[in-house]
C-alpha atoms as a PDB file:
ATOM      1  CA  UNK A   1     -39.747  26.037   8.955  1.00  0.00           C
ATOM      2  CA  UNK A   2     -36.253  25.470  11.486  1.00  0.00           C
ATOM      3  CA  UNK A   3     -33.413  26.966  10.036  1.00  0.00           C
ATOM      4  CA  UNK A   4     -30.403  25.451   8.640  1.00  0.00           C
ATOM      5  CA  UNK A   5     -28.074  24.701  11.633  1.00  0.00           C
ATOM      6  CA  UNK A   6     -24.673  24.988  10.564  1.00  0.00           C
ATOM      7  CA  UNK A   7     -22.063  21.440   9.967  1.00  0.00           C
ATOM      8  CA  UNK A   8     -18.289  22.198  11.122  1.00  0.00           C
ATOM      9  CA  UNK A   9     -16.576  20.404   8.172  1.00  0.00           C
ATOM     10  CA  UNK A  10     -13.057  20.957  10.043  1.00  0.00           C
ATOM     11  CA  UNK A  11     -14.077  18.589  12.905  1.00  0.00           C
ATOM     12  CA  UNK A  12     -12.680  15.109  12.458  1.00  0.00           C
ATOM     13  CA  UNK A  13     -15.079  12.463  12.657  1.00  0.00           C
ATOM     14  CA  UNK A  14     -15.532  10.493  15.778  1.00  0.00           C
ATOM     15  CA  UNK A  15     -13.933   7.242  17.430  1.00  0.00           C
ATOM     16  CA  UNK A  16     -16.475   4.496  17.517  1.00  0.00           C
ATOM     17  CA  UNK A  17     -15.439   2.965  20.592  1.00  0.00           C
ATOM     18  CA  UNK A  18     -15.509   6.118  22.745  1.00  0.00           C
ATOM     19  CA  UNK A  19     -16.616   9.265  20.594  1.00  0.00           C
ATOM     20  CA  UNK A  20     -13.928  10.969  20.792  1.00  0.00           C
ATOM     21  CA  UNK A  21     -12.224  12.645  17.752  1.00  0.00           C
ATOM     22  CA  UNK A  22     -10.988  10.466  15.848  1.00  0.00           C
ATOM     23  CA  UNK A  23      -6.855  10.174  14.727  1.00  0.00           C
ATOM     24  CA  UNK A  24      -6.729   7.751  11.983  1.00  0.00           C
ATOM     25  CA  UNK A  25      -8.546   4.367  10.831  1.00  0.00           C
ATOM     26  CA  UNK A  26      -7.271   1.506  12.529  1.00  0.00           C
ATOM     27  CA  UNK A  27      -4.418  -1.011   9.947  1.00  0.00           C
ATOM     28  CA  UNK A  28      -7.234  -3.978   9.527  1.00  0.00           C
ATOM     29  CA  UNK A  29     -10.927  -2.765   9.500  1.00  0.00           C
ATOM     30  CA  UNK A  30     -10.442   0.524   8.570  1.00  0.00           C
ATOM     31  CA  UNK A  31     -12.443   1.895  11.340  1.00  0.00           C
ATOM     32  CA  UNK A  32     -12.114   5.597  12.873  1.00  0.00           C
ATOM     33  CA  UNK A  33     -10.222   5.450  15.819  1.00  0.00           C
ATOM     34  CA  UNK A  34      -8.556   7.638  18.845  1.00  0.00           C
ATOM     35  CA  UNK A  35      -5.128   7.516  20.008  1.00  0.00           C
ATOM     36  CA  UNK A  36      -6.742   6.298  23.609  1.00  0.00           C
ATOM     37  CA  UNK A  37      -8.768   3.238  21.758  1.00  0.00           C
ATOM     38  CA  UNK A  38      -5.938   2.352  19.266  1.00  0.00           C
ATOM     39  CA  UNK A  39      -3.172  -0.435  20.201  1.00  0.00           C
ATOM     40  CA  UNK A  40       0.272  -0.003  18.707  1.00  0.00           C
ATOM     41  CA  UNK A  41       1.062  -3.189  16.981  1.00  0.00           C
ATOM     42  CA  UNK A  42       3.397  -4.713  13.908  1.00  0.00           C
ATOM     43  CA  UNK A  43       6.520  -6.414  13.680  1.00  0.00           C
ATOM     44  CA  UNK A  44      10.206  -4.787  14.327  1.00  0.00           C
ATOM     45  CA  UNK A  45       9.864  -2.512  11.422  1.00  0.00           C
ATOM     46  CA  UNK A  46       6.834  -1.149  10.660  1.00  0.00           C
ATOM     47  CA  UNK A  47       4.452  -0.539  13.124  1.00  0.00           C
ATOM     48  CA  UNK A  48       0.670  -0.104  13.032  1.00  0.00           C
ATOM     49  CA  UNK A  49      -2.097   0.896  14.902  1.00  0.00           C
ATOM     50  CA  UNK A  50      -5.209  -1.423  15.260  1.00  0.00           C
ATOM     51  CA  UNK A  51      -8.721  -0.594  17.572  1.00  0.00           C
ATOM     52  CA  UNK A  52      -9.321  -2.521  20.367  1.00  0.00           C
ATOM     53  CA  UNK A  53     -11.402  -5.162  18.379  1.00  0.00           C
ATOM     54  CA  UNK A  54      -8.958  -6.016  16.210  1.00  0.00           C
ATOM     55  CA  UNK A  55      -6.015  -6.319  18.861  1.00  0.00           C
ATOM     56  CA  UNK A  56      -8.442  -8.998  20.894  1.00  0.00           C
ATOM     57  CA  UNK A  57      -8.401 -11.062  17.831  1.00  0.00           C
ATOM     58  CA  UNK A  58      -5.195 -11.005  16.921  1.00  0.00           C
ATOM     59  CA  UNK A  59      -5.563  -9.163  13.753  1.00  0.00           C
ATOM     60  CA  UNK A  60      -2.743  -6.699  13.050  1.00  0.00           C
ATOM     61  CA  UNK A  61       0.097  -8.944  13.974  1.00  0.00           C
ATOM     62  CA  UNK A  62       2.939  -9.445  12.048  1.00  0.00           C
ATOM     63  CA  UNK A  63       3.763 -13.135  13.792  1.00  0.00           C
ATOM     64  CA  UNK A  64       4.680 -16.494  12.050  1.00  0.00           C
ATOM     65  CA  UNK A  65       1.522 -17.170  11.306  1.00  0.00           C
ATOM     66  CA  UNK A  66       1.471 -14.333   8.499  1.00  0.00           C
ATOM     67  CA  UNK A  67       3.972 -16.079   6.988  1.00  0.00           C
ATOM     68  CA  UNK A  68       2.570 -19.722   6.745  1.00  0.00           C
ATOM     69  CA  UNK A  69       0.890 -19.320   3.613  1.00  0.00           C
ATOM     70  CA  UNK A  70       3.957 -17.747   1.682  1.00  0.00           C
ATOM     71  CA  UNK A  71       6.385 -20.790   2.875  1.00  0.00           C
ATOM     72  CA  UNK A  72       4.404 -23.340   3.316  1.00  0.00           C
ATOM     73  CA  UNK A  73       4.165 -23.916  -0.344  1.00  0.00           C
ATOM     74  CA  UNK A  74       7.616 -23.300  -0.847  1.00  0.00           C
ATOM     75  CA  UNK A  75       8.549 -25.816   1.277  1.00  0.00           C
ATOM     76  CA  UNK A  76       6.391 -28.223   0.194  1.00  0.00           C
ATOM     77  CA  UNK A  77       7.797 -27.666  -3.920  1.00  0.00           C
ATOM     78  CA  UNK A  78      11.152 -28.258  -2.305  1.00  0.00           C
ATOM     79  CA  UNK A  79       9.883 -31.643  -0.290  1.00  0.00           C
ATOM     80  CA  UNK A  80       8.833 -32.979  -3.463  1.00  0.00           C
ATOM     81  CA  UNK A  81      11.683 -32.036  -5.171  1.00  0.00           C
ATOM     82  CA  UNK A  82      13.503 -33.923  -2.516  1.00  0.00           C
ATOM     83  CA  UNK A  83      11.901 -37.133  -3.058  1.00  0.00           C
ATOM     84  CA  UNK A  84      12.117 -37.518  -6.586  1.00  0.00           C
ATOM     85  CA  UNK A  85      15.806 -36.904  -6.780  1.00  0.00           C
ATOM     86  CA  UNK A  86      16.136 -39.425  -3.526  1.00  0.00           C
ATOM     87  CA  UNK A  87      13.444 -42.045  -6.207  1.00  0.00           C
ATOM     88  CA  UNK A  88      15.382 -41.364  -9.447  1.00  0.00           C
ATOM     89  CA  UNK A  89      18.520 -42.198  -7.679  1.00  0.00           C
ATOM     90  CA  UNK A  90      17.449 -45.455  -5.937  1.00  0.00           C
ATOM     91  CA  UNK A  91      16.286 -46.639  -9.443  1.00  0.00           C
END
């Protein structure tokens, strides 16, 4: 019967690009990353650290495009609130 081989709970688990130990998960797939694998990425204010994956598909930005869901409906409501006042007042 082998022994019991002993598990150093201390160690941190490994990067999955490179095996190294890991530092943190990365900001959008929560995978364990390295400070060599991870890309240092965000807007002006906060910044966040995504694995190499992520940064070649552009997830982890914080560019206009982030935004285009939150105003684009916005500015829509506000389109159509333009053109009824502009109808209402031609009638």
């Amino acid at each position: 019967m082998p022994a019991l081989q002993p598990i150093d709970s201390d160690a941190p688990p490994p990067c999955r690009d490179c095996g190294a130990p890991a530092a943190g998960p990365c900001a959008t797939c929560h995978a364990m990353i390295c400070a060599d694998c991870g890309a240092l990425t965000g807007g002006a204010v906060k910044k966040v650290v995504v694995c190499q994956r992520c940064d070649a598909q552009g997830r982890g930005t914080v560019g206009w495009r982030a935004w285009v869901p939150i105003v684009a409906p916005i500015l829509l409501g506000v389109l159509g609130l333009l053109i009824v006042t502009q109808l209402l007042r031609s009638c």
